[in-house]
Protein backbone atom coordinates (compact mmCIF):
# COMPACT_ATOMS: atom_id res chain seq x y z
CA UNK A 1 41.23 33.15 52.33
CA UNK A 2 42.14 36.25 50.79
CA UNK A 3 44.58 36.70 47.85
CA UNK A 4 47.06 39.44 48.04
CA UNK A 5 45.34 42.62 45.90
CA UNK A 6 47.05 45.48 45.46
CA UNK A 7 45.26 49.37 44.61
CA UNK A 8 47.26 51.98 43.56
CA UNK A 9 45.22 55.15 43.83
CA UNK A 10 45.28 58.49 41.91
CA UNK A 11 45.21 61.06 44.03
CA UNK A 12 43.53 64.68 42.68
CA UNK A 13 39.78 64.19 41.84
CA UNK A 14 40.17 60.14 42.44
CA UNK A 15 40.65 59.71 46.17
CA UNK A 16 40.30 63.02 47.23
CA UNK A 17 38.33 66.09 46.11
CA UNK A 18 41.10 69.11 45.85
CA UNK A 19 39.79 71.33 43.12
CA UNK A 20 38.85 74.32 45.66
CA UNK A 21 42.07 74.09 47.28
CA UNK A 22 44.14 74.22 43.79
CA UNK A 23 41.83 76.67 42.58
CA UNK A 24 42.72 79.17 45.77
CA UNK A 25 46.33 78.19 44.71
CA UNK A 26 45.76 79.04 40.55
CA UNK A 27 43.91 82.58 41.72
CA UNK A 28 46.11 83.71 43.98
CA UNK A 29 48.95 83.57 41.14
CA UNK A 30 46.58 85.10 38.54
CA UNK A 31 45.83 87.94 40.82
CA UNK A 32 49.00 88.69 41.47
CA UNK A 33 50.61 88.36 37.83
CA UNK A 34 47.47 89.98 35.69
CA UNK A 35 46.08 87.16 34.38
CA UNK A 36 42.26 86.10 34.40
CA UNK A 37 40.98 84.01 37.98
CA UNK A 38 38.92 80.58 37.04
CA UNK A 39 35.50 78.62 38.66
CA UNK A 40 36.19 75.72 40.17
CA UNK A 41 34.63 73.82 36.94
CA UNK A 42 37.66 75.60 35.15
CA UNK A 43 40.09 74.21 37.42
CA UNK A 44 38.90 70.80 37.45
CA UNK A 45 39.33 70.65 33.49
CA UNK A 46 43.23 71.93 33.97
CA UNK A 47 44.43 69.08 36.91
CA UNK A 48 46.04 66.26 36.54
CA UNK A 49 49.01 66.99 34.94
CA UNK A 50 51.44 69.06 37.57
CA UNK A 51 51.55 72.71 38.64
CA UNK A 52 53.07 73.77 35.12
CA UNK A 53 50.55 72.45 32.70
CA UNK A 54 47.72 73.47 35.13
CA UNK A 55 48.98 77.00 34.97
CA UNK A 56 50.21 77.24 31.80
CA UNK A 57 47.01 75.53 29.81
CA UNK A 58 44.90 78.26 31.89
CA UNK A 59 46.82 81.00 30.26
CA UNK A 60 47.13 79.39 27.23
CA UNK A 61 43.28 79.74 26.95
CA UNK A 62 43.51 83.05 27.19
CA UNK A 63 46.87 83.59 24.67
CA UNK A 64 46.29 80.46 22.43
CA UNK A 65 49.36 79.51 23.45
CA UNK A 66 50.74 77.84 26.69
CA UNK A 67 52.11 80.35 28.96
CA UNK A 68 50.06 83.19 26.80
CA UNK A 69 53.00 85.72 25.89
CA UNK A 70 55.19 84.82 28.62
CA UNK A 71 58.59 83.99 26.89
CA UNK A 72 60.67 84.58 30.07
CA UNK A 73 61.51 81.31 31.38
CA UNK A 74 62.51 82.72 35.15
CA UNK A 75 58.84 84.33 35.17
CA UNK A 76 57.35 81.19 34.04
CA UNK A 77 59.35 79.45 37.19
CA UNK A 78 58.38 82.36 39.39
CA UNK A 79 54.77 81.75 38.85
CA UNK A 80 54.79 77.67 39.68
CA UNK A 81 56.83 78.61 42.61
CA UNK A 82 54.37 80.93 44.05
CA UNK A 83 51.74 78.63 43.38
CA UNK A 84 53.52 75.91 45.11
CA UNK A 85 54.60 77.72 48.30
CA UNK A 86 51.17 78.79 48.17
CA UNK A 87 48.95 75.75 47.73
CA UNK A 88 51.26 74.25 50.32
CA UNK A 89 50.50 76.79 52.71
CA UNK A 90 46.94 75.73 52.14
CA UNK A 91 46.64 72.27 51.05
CA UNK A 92 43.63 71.48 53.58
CA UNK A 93 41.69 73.83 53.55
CA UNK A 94 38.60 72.71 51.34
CA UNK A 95 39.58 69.49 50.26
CA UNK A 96 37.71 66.42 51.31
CA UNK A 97 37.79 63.12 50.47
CA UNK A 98 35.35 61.67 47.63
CA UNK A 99 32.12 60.23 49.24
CA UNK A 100 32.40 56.55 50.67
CA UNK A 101 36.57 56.59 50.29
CA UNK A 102 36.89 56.60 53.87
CA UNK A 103 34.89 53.37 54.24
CA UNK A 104 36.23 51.48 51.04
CA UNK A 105 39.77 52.35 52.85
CA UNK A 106 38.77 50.46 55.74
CA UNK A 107 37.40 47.75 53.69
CA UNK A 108 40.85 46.95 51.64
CA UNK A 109 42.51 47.25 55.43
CA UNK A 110 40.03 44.90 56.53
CA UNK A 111 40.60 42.25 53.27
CA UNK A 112 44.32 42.89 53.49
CA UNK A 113 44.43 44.91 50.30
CA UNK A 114 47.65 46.82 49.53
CA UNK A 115 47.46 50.73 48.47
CA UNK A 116 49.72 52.68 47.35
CA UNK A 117 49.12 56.27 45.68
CA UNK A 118 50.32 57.20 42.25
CA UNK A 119 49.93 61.09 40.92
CA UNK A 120 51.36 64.01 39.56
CA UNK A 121 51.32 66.26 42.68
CA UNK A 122 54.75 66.06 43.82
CA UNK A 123 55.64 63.94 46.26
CA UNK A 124 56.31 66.02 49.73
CA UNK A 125 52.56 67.77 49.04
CA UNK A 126 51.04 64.46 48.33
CA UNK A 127 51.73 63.30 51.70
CA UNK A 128 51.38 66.33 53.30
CA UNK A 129 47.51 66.12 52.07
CA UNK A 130 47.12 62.15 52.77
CA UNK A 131 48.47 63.31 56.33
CA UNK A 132 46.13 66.32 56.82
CA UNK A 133 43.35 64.57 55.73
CA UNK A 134 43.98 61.46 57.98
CA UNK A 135 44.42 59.01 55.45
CA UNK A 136 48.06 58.72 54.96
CA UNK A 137 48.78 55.40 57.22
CA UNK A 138 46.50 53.56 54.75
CA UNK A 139 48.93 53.53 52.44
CA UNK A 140 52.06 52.08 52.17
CA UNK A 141 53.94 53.97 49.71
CA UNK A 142 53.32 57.51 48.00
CA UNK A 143 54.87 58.94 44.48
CA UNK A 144 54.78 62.00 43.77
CA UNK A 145 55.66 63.59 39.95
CA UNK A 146 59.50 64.39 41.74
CA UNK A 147 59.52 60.87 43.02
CA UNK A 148 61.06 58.70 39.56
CA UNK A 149 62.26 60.30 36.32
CA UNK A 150 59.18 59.71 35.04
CA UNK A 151 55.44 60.25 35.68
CA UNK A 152 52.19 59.53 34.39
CA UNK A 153 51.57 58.58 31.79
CA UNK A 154 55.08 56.21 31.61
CA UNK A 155 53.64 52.79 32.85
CA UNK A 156 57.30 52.77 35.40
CA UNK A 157 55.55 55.55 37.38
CA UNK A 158 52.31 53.14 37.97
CA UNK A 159 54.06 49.90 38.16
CA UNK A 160 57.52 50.95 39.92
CA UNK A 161 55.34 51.56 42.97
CA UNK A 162 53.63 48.11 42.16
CA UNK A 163 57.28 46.33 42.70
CA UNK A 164 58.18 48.64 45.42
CA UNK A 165 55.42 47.69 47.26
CA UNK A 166 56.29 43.80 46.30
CA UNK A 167 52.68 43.83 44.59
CA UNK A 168 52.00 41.45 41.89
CA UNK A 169 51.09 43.13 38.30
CA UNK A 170 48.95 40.47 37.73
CA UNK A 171 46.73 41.37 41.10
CA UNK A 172 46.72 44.85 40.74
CA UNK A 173 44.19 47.63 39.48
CA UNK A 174 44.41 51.61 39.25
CA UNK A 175 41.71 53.82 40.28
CA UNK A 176 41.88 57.24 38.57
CA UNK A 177 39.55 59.70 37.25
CA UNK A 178 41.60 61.35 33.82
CA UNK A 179 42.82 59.99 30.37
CA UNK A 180 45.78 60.38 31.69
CA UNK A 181 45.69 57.84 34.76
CA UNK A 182 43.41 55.29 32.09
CA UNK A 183 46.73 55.64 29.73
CA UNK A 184 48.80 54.76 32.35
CA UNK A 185 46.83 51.79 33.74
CA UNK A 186 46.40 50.28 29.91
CA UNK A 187 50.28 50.92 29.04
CA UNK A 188 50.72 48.95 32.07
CA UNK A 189 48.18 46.24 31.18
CA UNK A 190 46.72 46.63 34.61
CA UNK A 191 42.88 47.03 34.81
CA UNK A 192 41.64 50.32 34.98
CA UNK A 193 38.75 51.71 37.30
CA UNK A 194 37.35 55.13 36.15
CA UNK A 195 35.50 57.62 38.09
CA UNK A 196 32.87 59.61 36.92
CA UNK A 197 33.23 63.46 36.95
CA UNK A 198 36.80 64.19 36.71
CA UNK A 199 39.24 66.29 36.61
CA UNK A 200 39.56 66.00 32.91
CA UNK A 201 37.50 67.70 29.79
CA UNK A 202 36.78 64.39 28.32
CA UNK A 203 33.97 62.20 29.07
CA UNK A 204 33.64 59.02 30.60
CA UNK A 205 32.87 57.60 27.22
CA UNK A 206 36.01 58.46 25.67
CA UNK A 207 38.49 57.29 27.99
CA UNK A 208 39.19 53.26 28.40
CA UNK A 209 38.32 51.69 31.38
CA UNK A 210 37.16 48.34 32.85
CA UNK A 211 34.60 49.51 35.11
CA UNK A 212 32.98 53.02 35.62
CA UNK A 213 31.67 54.08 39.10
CA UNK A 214 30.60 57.80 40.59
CA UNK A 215 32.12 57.32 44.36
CA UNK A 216 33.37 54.69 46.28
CA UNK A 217 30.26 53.64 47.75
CA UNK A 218 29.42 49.94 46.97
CA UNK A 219 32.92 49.53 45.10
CA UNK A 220 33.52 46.66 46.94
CA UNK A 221 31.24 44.70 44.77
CA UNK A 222 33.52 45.25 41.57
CA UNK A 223 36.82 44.64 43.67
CA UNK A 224 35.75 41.39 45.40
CA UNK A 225 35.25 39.47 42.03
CA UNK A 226 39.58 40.06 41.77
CA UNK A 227 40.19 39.30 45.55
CA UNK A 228 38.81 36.00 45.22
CA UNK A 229 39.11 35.47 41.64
């Protein structure tokens, strides 16, 4: 009989692959405020961290300094709202799940695993996504960077959702993909799952984690060792 596991997902560049959708988002606002466009491989290195870090660290490597020259706070505001109202506008149109999520979601249904999800997008496009993509009645709560006071990396983001979900800390694990979601899971003391590839500049060597994969596919055999165990 299976023990009650529960799997709190990341969301960008963990459970779904949204770097050419954010990307379309980040150039559109370039374009129309002057500022340089970025690859894909560019965006990937800027997620994880909400709409204002992602836009401000890609100026910043341009200025030196976050934001570049921009002083202006209300310009600063009008740029993450266009890239918002934006990227909302077009949250779907590129982004696919990561290979052999759609069966490992079937798998945790199938073993009576709880998921919940647990990033930095806020919380309305977060499920507008899980919903778009089909995926969203996996899980059975969502939050978002709006959703607490606090986000990753505060542990109360990660293990809020944990309680909410009436999970047990001590039969839980986070799957994420940055430093950011690996600080989170340790601050937490929950074990950590790391995929390969990121959204993140760092390598897999230099963020903690308790077991490394590069997709979903055969992930079962490191999660059925703390099902049964």
């Amino acid at each position: 009989m299976t023990q009650n596991l529960t799997i709190i997902f990341d969301l960008d560049g963990t459970l779904i692959d949204t770097a050419p959708d954010l990307m379309g988002a980040h150039n559109h606002v370039m374009k129309k405020f002057g500022y340089e466009t970025k690859s894909t491989d560019d965006i990937r290195k800027l997620i994880g961290k909400g709409a204002k870090s992602l836009i401000g660290r890609s100026i910043w490597g341009q200025a030196k300094k976050e934001f570049g020259k921009i002083d202006d706070d209300g310009i600063k505001k009008e740029m993450i709202t266009e890239f918002l109202n934006y990227y909302g506008k077009n949250i779907a149109n590129e982004s696919k799940l990561i290979s052999g999520a759609m069966n490992f979601l079937k798998w945790c249904k199938e073993n009576k695993i709880s998921m919940g999800i647990c990033t930095n997008k806020p919380e309305n496009l977060a499920v507008d996504l899980l919903k778009k993509i089909n995926v969203y009645n996996y899980f059975e709560y969502v939050a978002g960077s709006d959703t607490f006071d606090y986000r990753k990396p505060d542990p109360r983001h990660l293990t809020n959702v944990i309680e909410i979900m009436q999970g047990d800390l001590n039969k839980s694990l986070m799957i994420g993909d940055s430093e950011t979601d690996s600080a989170t899971a340790k601050a937490a003391n929950i074990p950590f799952i790391l995929l390969e590839n990121g959204y993140t500049e760092k390598k897999p060597n230099e963020i903690p984690h308790d077991h490394l994969i590069k997709n979903f596919t055969d992930i079962e055999k490191i999660i059925s060792p703390y099902i049964y165990g």
